[in-house]
N, C-alpha and C. Protein backbone atom coordinates (compact mmCIF):
# COMPACT_ATOMS: atom_id res chain seq x y z
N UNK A 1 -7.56 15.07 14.48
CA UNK A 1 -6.55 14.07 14.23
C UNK A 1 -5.97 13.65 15.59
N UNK A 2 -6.25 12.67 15.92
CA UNK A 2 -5.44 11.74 17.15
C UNK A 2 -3.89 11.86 16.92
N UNK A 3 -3.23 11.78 18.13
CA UNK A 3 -1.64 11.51 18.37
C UNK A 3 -1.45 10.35 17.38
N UNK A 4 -1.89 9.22 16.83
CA UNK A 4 -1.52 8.13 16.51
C UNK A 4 -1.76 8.70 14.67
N UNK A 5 -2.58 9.19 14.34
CA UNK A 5 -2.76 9.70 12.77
C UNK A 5 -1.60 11.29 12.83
N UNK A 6 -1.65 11.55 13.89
CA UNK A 6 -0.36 12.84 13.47
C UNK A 6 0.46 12.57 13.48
N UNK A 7 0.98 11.08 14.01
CA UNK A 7 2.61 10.59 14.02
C UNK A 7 2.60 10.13 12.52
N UNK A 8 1.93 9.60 12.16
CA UNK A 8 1.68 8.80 11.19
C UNK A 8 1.88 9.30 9.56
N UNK A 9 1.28 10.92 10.02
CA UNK A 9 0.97 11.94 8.60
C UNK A 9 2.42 12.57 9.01
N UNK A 10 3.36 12.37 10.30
CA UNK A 10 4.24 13.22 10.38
C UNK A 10 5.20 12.71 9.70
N UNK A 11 5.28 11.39 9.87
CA UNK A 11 6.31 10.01 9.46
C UNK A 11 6.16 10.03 7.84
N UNK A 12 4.92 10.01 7.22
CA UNK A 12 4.70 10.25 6.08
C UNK A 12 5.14 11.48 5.37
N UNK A 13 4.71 12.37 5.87
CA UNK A 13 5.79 12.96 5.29
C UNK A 13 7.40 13.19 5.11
N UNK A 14 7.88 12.98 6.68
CA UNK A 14 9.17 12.55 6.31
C UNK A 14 10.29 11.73 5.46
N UNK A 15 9.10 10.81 5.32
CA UNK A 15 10.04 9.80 4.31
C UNK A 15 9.79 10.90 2.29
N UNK A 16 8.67 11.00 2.74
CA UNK A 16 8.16 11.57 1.23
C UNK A 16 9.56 12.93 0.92
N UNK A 17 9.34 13.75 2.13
CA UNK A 17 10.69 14.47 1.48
C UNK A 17 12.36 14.04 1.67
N UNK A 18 12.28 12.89 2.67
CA UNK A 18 13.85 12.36 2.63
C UNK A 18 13.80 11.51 0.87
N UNK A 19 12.61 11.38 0.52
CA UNK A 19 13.02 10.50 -1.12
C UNK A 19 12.58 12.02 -2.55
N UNK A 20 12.53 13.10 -1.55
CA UNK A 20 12.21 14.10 -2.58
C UNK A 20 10.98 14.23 -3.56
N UNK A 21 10.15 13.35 -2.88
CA UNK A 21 8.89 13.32 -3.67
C UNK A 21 7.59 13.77 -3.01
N UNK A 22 7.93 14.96 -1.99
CA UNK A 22 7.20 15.92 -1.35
C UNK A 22 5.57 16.19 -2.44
N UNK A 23 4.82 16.14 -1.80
CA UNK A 23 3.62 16.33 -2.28
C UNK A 23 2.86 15.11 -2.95
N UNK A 24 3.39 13.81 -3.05
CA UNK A 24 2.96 12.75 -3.38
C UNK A 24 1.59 12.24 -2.25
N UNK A 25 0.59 11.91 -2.90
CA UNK A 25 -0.63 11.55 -1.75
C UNK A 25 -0.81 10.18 -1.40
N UNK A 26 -0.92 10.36 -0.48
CA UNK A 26 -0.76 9.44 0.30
C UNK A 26 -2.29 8.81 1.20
N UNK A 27 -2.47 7.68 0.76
CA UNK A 27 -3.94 7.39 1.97
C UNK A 27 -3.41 6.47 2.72
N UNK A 28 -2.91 6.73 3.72
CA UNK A 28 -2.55 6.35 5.10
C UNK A 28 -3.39 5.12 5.45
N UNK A 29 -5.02 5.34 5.29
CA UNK A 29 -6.42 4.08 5.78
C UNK A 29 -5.73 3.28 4.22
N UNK A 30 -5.97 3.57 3.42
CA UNK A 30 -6.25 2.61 2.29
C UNK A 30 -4.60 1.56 2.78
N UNK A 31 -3.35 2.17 2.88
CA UNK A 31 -2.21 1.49 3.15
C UNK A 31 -2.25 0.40 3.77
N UNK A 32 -2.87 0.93 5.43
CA UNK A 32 -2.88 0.30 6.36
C UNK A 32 -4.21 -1.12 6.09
N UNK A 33 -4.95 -0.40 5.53
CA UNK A 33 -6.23 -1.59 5.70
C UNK A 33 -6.08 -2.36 4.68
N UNK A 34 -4.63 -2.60 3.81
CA UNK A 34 -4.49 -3.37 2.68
C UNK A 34 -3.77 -4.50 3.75
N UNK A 35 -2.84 -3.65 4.45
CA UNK A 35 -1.93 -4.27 5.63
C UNK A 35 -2.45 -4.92 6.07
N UNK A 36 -3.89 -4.53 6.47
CA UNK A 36 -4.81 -5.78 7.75
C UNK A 36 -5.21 -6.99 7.10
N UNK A 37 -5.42 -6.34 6.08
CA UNK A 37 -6.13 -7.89 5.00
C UNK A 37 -4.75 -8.63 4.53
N UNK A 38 -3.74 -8.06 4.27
CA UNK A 38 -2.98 -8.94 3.82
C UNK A 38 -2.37 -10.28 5.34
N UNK A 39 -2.48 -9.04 6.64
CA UNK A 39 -1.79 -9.82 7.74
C UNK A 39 -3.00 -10.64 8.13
N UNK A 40 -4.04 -10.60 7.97
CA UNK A 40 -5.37 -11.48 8.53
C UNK A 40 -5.87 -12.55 7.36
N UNK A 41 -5.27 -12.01 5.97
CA UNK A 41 -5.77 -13.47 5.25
C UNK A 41 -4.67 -14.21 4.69
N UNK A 42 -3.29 -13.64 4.67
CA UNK A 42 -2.47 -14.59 4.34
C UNK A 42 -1.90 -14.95 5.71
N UNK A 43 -0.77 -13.72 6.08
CA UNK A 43 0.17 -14.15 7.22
C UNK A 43 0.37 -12.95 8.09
N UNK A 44 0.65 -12.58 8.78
CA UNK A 44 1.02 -11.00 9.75
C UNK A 44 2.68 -10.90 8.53
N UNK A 45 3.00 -11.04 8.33
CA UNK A 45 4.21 -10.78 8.02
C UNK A 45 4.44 -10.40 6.75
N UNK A 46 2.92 -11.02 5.37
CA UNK A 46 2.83 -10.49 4.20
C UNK A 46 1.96 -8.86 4.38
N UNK A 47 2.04 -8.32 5.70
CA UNK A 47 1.56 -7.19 5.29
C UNK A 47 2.37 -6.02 4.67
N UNK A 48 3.41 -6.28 5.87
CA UNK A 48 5.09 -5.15 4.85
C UNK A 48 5.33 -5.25 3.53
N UNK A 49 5.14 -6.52 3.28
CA UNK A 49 5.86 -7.35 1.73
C UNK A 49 4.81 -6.53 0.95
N UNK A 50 3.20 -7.10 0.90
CA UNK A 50 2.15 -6.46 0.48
C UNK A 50 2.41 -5.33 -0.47
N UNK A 51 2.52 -4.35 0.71
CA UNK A 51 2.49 -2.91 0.79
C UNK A 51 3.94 -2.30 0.08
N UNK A 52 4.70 -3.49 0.16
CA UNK A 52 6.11 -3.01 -0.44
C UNK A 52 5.97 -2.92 -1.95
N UNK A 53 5.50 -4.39 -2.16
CA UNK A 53 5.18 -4.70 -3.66
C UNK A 53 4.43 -4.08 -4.78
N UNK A 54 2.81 -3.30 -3.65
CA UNK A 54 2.07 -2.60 -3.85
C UNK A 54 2.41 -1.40 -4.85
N UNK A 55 3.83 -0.37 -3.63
CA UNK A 55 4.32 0.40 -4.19
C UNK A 55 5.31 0.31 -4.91
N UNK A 56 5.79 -0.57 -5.05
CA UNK A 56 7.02 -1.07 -6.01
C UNK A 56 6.27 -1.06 -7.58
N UNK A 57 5.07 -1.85 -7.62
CA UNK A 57 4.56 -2.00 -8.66
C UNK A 57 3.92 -0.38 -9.50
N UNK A 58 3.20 -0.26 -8.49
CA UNK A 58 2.45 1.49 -8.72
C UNK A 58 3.62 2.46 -9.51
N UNK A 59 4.83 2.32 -8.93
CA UNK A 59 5.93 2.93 -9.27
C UNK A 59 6.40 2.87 -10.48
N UNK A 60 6.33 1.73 -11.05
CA UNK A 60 7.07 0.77 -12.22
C UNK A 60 5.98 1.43 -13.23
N UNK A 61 4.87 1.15 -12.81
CA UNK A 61 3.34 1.74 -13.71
C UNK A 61 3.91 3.10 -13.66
N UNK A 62 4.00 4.23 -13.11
CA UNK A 62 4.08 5.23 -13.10
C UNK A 62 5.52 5.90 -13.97
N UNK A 63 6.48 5.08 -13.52
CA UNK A 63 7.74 5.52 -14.33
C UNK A 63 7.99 4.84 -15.85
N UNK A 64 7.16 4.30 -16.30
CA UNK A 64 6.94 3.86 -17.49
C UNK A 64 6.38 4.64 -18.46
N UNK A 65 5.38 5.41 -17.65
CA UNK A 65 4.26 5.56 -18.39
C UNK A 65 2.98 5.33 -18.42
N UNK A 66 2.89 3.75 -18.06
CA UNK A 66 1.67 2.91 -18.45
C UNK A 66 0.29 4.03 -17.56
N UNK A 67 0.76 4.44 -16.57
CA UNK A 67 -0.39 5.17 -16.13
C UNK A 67 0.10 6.23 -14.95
N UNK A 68 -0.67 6.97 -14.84
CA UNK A 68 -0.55 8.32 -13.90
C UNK A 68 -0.18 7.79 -12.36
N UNK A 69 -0.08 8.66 -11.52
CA UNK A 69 -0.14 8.32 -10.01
C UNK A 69 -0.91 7.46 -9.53
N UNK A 70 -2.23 8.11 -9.52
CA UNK A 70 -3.67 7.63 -8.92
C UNK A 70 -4.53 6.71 -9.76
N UNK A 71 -4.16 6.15 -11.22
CA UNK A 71 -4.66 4.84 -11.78
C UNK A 71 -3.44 3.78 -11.37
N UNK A 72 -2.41 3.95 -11.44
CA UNK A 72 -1.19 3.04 -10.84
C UNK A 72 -1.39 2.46 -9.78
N UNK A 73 -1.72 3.83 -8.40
CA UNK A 73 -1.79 3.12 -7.13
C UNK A 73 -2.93 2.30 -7.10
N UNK A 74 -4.32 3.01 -7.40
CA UNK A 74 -5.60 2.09 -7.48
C UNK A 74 -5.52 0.73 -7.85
N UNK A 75 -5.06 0.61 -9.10
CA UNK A 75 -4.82 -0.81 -9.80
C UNK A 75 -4.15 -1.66 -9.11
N UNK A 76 -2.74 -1.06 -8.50
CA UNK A 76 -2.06 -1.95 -7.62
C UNK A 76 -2.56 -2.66 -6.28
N UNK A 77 -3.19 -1.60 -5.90
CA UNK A 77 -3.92 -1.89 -4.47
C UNK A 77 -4.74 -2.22 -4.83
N UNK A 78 -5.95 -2.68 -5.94
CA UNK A 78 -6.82 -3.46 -6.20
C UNK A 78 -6.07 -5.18 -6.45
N UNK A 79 -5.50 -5.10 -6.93
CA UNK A 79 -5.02 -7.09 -7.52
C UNK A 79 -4.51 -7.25 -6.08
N UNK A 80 -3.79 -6.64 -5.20
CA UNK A 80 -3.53 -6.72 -3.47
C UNK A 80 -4.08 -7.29 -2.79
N UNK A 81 -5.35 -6.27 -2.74
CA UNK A 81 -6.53 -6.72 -2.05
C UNK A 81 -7.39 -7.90 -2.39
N UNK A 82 -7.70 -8.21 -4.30
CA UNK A 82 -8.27 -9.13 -4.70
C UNK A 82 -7.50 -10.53 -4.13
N UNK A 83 -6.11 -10.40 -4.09
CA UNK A 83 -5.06 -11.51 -3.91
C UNK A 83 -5.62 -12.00 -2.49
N UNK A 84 -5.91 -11.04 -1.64
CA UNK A 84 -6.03 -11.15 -0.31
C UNK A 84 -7.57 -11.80 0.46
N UNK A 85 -8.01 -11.34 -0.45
CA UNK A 85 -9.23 -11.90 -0.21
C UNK A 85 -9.63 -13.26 -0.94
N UNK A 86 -8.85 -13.22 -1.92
CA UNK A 86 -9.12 -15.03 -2.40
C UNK A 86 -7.95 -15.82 -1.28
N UNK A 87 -6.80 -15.49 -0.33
CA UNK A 87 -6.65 -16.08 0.39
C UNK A 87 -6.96 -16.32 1.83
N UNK A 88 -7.63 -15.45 1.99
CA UNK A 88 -8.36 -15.39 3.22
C UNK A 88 -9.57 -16.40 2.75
N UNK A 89 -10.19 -16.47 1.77
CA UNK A 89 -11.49 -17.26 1.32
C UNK A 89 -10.73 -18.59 1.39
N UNK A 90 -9.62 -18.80 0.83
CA UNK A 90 -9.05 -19.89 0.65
C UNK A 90 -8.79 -21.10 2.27
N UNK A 91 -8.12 -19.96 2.98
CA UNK A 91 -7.52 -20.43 3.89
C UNK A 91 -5.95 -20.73 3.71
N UNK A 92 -5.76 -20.69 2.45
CA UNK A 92 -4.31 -20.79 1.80
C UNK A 92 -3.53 -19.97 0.81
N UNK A 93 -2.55 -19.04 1.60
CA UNK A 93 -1.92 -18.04 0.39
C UNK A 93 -1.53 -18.37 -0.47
N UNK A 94 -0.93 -19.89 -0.75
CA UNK A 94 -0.70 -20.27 -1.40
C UNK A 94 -1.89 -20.43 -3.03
């Protein structure tokens, strides 16, 4: 693990136990490379939003019910990525 993935898994965890949800998994690549596609096919700036929404949504799935951890996040980060790539194809996020 490079200085740049141990800050990264260090930071990650920090937030995970400042929100008390210690042991929650986390893919760091899948996050980030939703980030790249969102900042390279819509805007640099829908990558935070992205990733916010991502987990906002996963969450909503998860505290409902509708589905477990790891079908929540998948699903979420799939329509993300699909979103992202029809605007990158597009040329328009819109």
């Amino acid at each position: 693990m490079d200085d740049r993935q141990k800050l990264l898994h260090d930071w990650t965890e920090k937030l995970l136990a400042a929100y008390e949800i210690d042991g929650t998994r986390v893919d760091v690549d899948a996050v980030l490379g939703l980030a790249g596609k969102a900042a390279h096919g819509v805007v640099r700036p829908a990558a935070p939003l992205t990733t916010f929404v991502v987990g906002y949504a996963a969450g909503l799935a998860v505290g409902s019910g509708q589905a477990d951890e790891d079908l929540a996040m998948r699903s979420a980060m799939a329509v993300a990525d699909a979103l992202c790539a029809e605007a990158a194809a597009d040329g328009d996020p819109a």
